[in-house]
Protein backbone atom coordinates (compact mmCIF):
# COMPACT_ATOMS: atom_id res chain seq x y z
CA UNK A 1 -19.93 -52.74 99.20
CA UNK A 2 -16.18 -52.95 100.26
CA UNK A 3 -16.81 -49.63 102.26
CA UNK A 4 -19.68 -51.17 103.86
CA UNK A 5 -17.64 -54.04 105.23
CA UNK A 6 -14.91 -53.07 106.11
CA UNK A 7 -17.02 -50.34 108.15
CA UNK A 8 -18.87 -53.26 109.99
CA UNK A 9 -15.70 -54.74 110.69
CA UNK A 10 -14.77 -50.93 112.22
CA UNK A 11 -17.89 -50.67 113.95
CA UNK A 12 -17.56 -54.31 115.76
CA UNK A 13 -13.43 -53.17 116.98
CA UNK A 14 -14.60 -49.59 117.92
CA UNK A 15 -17.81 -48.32 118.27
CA UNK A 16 -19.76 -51.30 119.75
CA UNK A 17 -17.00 -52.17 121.78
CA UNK A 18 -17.08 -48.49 123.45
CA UNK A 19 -21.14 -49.00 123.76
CA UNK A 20 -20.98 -52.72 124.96
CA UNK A 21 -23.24 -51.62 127.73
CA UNK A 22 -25.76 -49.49 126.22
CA UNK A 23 -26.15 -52.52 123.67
CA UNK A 24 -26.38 -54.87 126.18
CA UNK A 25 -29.02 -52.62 127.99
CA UNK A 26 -30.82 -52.35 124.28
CA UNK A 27 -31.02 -56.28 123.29
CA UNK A 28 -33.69 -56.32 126.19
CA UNK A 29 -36.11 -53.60 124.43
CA UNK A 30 -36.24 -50.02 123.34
CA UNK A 31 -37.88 -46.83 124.88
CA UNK A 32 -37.40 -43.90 122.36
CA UNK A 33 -38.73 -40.79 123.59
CA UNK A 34 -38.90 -39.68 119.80
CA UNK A 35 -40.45 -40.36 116.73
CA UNK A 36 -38.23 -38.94 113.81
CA UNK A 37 -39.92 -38.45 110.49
CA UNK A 38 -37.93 -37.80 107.69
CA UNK A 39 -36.61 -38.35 103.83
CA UNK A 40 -34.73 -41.34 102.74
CA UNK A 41 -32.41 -39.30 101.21
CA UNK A 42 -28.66 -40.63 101.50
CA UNK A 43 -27.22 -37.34 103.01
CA UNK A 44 -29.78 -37.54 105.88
CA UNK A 45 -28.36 -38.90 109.26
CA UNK A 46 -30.72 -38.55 112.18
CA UNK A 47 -28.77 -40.16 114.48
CA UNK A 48 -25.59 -37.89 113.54
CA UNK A 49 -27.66 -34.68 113.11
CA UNK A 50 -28.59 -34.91 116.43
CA UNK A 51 -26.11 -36.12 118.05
CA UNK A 52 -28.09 -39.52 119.54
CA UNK A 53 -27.39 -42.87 120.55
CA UNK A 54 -28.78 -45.89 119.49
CA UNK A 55 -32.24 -46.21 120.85
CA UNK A 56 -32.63 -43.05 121.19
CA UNK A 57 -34.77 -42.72 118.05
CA UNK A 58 -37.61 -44.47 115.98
CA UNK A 59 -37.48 -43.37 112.63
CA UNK A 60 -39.57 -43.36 109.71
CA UNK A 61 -37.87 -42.78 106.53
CA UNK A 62 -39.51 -42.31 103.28
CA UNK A 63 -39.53 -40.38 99.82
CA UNK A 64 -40.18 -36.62 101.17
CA UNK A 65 -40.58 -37.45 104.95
CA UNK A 66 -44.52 -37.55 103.99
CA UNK A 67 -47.28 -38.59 106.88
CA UNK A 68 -50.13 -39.47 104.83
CA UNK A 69 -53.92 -38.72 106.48
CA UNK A 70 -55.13 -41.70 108.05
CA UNK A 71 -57.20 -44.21 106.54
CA UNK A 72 -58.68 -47.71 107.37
CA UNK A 73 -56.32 -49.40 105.23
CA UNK A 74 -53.12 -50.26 106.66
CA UNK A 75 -50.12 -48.71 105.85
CA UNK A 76 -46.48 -48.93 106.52
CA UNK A 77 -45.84 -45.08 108.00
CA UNK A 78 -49.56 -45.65 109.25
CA UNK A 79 -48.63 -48.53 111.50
CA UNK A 80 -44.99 -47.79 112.35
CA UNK A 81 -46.80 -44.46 113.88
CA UNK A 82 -49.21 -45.81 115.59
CA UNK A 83 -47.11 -48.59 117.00
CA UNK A 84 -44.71 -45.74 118.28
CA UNK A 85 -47.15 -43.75 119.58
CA UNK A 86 -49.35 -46.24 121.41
CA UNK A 87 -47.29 -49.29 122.30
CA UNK A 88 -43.00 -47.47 122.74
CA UNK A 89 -45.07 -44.22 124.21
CA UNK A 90 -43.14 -41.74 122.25
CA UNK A 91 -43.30 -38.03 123.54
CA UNK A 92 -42.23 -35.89 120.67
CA UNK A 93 -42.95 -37.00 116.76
CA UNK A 94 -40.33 -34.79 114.86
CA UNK A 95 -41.22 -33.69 110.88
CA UNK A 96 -37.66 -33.17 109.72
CA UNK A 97 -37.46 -31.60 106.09
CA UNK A 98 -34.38 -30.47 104.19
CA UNK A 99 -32.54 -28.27 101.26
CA UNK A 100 -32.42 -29.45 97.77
CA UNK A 101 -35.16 -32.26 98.25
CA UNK A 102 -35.96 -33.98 95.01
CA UNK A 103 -39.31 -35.16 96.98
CA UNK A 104 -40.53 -31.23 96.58
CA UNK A 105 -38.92 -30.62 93.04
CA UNK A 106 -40.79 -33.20 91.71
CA UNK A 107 -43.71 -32.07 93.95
CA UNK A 108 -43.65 -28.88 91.79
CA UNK A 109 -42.76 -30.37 88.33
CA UNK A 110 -45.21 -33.66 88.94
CA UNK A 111 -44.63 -33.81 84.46
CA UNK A 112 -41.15 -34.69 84.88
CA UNK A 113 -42.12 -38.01 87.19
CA UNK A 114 -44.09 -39.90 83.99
CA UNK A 115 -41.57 -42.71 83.96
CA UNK A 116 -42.17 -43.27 87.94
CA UNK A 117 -45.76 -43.51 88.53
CA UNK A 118 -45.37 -44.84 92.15
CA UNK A 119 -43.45 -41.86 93.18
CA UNK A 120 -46.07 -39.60 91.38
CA UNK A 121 -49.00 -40.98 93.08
CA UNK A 122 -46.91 -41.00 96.43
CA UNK A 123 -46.32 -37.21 95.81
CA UNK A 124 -49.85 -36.67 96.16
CA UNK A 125 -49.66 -36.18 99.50
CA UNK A 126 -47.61 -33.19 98.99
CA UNK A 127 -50.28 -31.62 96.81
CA UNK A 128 -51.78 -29.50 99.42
CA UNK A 129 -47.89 -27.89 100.67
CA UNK A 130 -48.05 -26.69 96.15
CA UNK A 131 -51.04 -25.44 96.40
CA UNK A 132 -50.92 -23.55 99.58
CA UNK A 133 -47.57 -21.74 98.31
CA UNK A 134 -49.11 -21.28 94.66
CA UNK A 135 -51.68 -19.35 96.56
CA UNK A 136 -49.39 -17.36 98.65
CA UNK A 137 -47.11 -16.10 95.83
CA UNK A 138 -49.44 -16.36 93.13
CA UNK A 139 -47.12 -18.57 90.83
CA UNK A 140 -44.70 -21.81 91.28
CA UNK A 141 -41.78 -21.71 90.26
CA UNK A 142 -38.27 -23.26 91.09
CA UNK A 143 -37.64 -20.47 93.10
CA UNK A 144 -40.11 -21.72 95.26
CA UNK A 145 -38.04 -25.06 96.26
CA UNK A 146 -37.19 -23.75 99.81
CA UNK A 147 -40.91 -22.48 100.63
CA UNK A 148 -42.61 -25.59 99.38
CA UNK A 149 -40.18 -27.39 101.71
CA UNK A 150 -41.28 -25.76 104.48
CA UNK A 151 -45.06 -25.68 103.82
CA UNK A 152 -44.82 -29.93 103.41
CA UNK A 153 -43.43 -30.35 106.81
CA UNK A 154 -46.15 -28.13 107.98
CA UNK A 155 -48.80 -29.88 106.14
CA UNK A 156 -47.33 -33.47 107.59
CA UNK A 157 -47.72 -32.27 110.76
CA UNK A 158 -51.61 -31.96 110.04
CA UNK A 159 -51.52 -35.20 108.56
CA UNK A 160 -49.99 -36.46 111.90
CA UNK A 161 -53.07 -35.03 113.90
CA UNK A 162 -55.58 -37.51 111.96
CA UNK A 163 -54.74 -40.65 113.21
CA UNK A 164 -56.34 -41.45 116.61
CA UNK A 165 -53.02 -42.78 118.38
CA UNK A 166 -51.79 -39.12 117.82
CA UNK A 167 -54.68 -37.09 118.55
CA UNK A 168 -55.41 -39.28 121.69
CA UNK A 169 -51.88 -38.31 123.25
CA UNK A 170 -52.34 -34.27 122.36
CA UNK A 171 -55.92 -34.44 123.84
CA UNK A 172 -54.06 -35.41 126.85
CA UNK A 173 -51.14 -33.12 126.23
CA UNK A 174 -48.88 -36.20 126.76
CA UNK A 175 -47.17 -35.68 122.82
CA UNK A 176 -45.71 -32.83 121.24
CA UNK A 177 -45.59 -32.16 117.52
CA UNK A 178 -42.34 -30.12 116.09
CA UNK A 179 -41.63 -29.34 112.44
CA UNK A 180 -37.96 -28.89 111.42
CA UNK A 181 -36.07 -28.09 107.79
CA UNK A 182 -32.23 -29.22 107.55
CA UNK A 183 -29.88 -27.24 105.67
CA UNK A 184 -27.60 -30.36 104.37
CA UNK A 185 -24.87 -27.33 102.97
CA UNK A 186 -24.54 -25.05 106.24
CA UNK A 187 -25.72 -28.19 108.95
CA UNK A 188 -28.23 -25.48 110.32
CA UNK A 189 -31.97 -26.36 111.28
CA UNK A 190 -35.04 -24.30 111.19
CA UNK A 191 -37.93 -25.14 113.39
CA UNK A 192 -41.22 -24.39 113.13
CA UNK A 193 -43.02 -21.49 115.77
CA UNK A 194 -46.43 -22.91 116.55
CA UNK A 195 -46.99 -19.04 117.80
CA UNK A 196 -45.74 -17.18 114.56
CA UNK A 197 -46.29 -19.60 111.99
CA UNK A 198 -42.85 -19.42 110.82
CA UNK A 199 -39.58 -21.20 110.49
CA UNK A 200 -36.61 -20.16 113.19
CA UNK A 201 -33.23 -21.17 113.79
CA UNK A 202 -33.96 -23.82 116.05
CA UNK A 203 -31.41 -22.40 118.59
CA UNK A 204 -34.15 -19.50 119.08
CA UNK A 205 -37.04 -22.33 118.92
CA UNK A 206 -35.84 -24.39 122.03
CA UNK A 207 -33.87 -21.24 123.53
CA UNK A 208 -34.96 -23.08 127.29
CA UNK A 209 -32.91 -25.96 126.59
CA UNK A 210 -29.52 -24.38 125.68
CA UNK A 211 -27.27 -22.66 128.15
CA UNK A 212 -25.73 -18.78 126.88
CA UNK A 213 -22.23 -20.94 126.19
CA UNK A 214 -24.02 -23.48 123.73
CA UNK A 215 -26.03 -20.80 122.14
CA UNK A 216 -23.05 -18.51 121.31
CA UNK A 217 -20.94 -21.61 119.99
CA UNK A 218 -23.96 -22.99 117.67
């Protein structure tokens, strides 16, 4: 706790006093232009991964950035979507995955999570990313970890196209969907190529928005 404290205490000298005006600009509302799904993992930072301000992004955080299908009954991810979607008017909903995610290893040992049957039913949603890999490769093993990342992200994204905010907004081509995996030891981030189905450095992915400079440098 002492590091937390003594950090606001930082962050009220420094950082807020450098931003007084974008805060004052953000006690009056919020207009994200992006929805960023991802783990709650501790070594995650969305904010410092990408380099953005405060209200830049809405984030959903949760055991194995998971989207699950939607359903009648209200959920937390289900409503913090929809309200992102249809009432801040989001225009990209990011899938962010990452290296070494406990989410997927107990996704492919689901035996070891007996003494957390939350988590285990939770998991479920990742079923589908197991299964399509098991097919694939024709076994699961540990070895697996970095595949069965990727396939989750991609299955989230199909989860995202069930619920009627989101499919509204791509029937009018006024969202876009992107899948991403963070490598937490090399700070590198693959993104996923809705043209060949595979993961890319994200530097090739979104090539238009960096200069020759920036590219060379990344």
């Amino acid at each position: 706790m002492e590091k937390l404290i003594t950090g606001i205490a930082r962050f009220r000298r420094s950082s807020f006093e450098e931003r007084k005006a974008l805060f004052s600009e953000l006690a009056d509302g919020q207009s994200p232009e992006v929805l960023f799904i991802t783990s709650s993992d501790s070594r995650i930072d969305p904010n410092l991964l990408t380099n953005s301000e405060p209200g830049d992004l809405f984030i959903i955080r949760n055991v194995g950035n998971i989207v699950p299908p939607h359903v009648l009954t209200a959920g937390g991810v289900t409503a913090s979507i929809e309200f992102a979607v249809a009432a801040l008017g989001v225009k990209h909903i990011i899938v962010c995955g990452h290296s070494d995610c406990g989410a997927m290893k107990g996704a492919l040992n689901p035996g070891a999570l007996s003494d957390l049957p939350h988590v285990q039913d939770w998991l479920e949603h990742t079923r589908g990313a197991v299964e399509a890999v098991r097919a694939r490769t024709g076994d699961i093993t540990s070895s697996a970890l970095a595949l069965v990342i990727e396939e989750n992200v991609i299955q989230q994204l199909q989860h995202l196209r069930t619920h009627p905010a989101v499919l509204a907004k791509l029937a009018t081509g006024d969202i876009e969907l992107h899948g991403w995996v963070y490598n937490i030891e090399h700070g590198t981030i693959s993104a996923f190529d809705d043209e060949t189905k595979e993961f890319v450095p994200i530097e090739e992915r979104y090539a238009e928005f960096l200069n020759v400079d920036q590219l060379r440098s990344a």
